[in-house]
Protein backbone atom coordinates (compact mmCIF):
# COMPACT_ATOMS: atom_id res chain seq x y z
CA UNK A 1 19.26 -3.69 -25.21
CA UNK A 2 18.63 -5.38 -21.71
CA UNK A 3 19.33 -8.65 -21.11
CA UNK A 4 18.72 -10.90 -18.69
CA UNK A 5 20.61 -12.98 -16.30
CA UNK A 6 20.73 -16.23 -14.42
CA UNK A 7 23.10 -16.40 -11.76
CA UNK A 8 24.27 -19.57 -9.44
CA UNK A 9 26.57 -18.96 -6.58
CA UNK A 10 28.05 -20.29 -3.67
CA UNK A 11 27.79 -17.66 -1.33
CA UNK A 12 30.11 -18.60 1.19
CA UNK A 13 33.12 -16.74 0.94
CA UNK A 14 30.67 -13.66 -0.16
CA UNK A 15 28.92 -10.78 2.34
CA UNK A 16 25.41 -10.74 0.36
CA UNK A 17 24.46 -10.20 -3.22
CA UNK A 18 24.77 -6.37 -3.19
CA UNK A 19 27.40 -4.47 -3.66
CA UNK A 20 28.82 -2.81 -0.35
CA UNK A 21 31.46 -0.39 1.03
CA UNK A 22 35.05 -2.58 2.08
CA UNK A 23 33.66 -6.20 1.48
CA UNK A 24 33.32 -8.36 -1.19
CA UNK A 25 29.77 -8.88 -2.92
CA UNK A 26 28.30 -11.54 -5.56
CA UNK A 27 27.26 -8.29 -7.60
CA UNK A 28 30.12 -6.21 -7.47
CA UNK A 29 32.68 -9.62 -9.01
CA UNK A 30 29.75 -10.07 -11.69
CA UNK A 31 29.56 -6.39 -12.45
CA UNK A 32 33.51 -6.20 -12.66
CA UNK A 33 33.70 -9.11 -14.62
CA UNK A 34 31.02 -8.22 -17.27
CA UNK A 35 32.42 -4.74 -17.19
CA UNK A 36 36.25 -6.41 -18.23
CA UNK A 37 34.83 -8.71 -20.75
CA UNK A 38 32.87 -5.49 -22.85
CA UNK A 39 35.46 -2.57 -22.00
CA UNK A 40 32.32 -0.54 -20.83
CA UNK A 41 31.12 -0.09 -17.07
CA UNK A 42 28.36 -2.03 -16.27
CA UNK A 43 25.63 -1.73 -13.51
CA UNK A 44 23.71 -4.85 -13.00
CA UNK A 45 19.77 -4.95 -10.83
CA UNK A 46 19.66 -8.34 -9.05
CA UNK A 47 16.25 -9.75 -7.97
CA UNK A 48 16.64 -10.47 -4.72
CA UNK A 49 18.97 -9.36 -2.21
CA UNK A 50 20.53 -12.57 -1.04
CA UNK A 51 22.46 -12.39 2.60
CA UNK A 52 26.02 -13.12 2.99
CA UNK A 53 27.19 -16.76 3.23
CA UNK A 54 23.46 -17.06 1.50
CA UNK A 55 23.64 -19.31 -2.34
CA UNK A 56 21.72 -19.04 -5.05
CA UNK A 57 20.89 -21.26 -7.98
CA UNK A 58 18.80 -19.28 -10.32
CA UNK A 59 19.31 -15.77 -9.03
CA UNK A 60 18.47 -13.09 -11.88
CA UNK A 61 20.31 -9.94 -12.67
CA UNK A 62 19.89 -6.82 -15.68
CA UNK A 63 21.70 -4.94 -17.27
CA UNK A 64 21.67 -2.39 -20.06
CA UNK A 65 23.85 -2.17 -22.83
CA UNK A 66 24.02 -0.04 -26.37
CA UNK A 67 25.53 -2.84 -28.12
CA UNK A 68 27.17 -6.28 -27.75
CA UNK A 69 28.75 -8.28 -30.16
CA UNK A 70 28.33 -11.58 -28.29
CA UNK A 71 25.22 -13.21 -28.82
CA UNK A 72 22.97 -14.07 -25.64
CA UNK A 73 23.06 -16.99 -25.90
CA UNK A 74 26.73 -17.47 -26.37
CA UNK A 75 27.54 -14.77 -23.06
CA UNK A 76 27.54 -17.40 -20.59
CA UNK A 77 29.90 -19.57 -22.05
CA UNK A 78 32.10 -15.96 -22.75
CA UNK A 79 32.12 -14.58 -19.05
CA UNK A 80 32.09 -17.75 -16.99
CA UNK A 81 36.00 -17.81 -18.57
CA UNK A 82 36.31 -14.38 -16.42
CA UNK A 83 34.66 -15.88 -13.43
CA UNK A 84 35.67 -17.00 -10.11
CA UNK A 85 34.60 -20.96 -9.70
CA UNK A 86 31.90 -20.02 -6.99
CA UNK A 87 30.00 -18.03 -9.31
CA UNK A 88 28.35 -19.28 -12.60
CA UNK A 89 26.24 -17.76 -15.27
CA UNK A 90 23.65 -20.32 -16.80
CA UNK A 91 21.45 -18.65 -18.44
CA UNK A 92 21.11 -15.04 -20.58
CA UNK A 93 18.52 -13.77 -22.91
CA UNK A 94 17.46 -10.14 -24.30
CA UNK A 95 14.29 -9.12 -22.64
CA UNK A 96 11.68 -5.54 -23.43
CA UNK A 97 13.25 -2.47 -22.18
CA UNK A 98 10.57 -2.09 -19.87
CA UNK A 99 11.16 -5.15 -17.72
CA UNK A 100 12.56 -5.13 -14.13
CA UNK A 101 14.72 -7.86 -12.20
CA UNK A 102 12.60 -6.74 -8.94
CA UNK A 103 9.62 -5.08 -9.69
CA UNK A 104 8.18 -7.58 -12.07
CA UNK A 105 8.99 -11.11 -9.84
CA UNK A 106 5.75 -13.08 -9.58
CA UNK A 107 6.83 -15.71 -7.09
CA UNK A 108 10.32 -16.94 -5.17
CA UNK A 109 11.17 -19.98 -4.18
CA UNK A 110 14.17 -20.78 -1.36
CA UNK A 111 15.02 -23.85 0.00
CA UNK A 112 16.62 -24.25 3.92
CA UNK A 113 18.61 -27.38 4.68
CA UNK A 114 19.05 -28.91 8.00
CA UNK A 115 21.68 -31.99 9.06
CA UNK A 116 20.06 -33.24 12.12
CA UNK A 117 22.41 -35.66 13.89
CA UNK A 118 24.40 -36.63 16.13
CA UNK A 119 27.69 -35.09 15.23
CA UNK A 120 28.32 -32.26 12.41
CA UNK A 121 29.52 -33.98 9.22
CA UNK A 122 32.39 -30.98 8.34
CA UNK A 123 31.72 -31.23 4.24
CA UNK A 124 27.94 -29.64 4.82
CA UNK A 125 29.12 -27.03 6.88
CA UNK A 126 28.81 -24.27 4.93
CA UNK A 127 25.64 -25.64 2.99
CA UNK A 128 23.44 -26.73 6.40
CA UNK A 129 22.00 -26.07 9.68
CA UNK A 130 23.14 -28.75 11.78
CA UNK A 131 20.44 -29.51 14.72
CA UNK A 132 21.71 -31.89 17.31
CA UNK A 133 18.41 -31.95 18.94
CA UNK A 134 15.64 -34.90 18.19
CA UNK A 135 12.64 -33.36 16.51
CA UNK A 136 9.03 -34.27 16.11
CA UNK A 137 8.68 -34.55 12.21
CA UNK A 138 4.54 -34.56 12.50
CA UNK A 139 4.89 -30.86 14.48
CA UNK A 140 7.11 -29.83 12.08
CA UNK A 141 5.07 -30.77 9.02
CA UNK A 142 1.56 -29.11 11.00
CA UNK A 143 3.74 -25.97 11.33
CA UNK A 144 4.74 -25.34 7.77
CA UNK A 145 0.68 -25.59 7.09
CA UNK A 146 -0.12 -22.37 9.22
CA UNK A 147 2.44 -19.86 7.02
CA UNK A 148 0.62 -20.79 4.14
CA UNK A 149 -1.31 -18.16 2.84
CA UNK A 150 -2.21 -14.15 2.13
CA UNK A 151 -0.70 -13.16 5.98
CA UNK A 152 1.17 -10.22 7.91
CA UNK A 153 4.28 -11.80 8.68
CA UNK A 154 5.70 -8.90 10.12
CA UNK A 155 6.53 -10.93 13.64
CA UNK A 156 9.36 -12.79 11.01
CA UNK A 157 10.79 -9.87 10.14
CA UNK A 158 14.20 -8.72 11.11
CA UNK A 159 14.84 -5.37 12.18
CA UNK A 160 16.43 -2.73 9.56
CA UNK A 161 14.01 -3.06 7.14
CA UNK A 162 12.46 -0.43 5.66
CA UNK A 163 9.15 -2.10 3.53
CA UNK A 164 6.10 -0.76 3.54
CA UNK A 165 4.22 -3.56 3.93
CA UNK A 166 4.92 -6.70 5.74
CA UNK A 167 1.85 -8.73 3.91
CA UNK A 168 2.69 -11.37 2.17
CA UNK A 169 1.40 -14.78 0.44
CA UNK A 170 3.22 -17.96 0.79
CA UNK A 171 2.22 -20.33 -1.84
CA UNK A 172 3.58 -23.77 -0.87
CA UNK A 173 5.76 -24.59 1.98
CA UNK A 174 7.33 -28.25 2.56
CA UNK A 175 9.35 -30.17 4.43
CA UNK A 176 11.06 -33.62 3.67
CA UNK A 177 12.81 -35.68 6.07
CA UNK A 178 15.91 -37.46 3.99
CA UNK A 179 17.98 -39.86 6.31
CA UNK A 180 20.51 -37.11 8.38
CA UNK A 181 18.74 -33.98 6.29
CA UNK A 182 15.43 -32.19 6.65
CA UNK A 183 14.56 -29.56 3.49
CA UNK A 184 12.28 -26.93 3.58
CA UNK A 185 11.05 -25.52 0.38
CA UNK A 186 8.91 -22.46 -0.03
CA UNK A 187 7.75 -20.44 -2.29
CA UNK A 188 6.01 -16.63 -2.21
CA UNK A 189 5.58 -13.57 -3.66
CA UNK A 190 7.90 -12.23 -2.03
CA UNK A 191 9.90 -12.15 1.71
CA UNK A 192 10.59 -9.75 3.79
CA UNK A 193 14.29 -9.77 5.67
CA UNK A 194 15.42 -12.58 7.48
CA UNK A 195 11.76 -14.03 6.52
CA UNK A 196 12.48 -17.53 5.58
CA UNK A 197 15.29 -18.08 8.02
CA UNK A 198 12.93 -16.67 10.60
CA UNK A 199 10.45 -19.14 9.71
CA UNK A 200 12.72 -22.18 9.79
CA UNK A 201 14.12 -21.36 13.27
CA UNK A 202 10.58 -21.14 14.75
CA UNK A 203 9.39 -24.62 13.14
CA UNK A 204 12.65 -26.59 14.48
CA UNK A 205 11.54 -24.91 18.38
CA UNK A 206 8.01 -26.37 17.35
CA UNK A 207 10.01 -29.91 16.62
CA UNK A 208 12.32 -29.27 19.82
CA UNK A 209 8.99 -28.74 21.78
CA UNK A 210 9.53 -25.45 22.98
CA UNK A 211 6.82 -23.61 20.82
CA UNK A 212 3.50 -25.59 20.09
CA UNK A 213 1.84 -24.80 17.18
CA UNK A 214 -1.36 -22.46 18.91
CA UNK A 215 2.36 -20.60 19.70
CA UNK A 216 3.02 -19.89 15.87
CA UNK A 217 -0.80 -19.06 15.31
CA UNK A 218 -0.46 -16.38 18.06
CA UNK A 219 3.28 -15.16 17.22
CA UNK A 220 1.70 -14.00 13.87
CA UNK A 221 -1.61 -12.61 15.07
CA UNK A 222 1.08 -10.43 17.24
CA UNK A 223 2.45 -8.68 14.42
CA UNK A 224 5.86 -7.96 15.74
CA UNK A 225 9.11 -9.14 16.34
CA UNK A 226 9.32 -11.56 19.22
CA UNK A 227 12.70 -12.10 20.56
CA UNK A 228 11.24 -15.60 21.18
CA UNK A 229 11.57 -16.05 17.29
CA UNK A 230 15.13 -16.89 16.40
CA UNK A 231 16.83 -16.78 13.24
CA UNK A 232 18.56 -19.82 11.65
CA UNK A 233 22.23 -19.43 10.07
CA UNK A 234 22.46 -18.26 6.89
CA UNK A 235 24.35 -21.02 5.22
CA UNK A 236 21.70 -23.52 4.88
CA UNK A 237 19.11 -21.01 2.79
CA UNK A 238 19.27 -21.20 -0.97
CA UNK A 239 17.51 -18.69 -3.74
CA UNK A 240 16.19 -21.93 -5.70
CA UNK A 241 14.02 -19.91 -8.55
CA UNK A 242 12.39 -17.12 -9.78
CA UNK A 243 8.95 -16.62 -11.52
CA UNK A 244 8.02 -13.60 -13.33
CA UNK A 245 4.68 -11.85 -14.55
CA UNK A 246 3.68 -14.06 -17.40
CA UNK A 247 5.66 -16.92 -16.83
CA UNK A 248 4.43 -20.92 -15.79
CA UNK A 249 6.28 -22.74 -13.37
């Protein structure tokens, strides 16, 4: 049977979702631990491949298995004993044999956090952005407006990957101004690497003032990477949800 997954991490003291040669991974401690728990050697297929220092609240995850004598249901409340404390199962159910983590994701949503004051407050560090600068919150809100849509984004793309297409469709795209914190939330069908991050850094150079927004309009009609584009650190990002095929949000 296959079952599914939900996965929440902190992804701090982690170097991405996938497995890798030398470092430490998000997959490889769930794999290990799942592996432990039913004395067989388990390969798990995340949904989305998550950078490191990245977090996740609803990442998803499958894997195959002849038979199991815990109960779906119960399997979170089993393997979260084997766990480290930064990474939590929430969720597990047995889906057809036919579905796939990846190929069968309808929409993503990630949310980007920004503390925007004068001084760094230490406890968000690994969990924000922090912007010293002042920013114009109207520019910032105009700029969200012009990434929504069915667009080439291949301008906020970083270099190494190896899609075939760079089109994508955002969906929704906010930003809320909290006190000290600005959120971004968006959602899509998908993003390429570095995408949302990307995105981010070139809205808070449109609320610095060093972009405008006819800037953005043209950095996208380019089609490539522009140096000008920056990418914002990784620890403010956050893999919020996933929607597949089928599925209502």
């Amino acid at each position: 049977m296959k079952i599914l997954l939900t996965i929440s991490y902190d992804g701090t003291n982690y170097f991405g979702w996938q497995r890798q040669k030398n470092v430490i991974t998000v997959q490889q401690i769930v794999e290990e631990k799942i592996s432990l728990l039913l004395k067989k050697n388990i390969k798990i297929i995340g949904a989305s491949r998550t950078d490191s220092k990245v977090h996740a609240l609803a990442q998803k995850a499958i894997f195959n298995i002849d038979y199991c004598s815990i109960p779906p249901e119960k399997f979170p409340f089993v393997i979260n004993n084997f766990l480290p404390n930064d990474i939590v199962i929430t969720d597990a159910k047995i889906v057809d044999e036919n579905f796939h983590a990846r190929y069968d994701v309808s929409k993503k949503t990630y949310q980007y956090k920004i503390l925007n004051a004068q001084f760094p407050i230490p406890q968000y560090r690994n969990y924000c952005w922090y912007v010293k600068n002042k920013l114009d919150k109207q520019n910032m809100i105009d700029a969200t407006k012009i990434f929504i849509g069915t667009q080439d984004f291949a301008s906020f793309c970083a270099s190494g990957s190896s899609v075939k297409s760079t089109i994508r469709t955002i969906y929704d795209f906010s930003v809320t101004f909290d006190e000290n914190f600005i959120t971004f939330e968006i959602t899509a069908d998908g993003f390429l690497y570095n995408m949302v991050r990307i995105i981010v850094a070139t809205i808070v150079d449109v609320g610095i003032g060093k972009i405008n927004l006819a800037d953005i309009k043209k950095i996208i009609a380019d089609k490539k990477r522009n140096s000008k584009c920056k990418t914002a650190p990784p620890q403010g990002l956050t893999l919020m949800n996933i929607i597949y095929k089928g599925e209502i949000k």
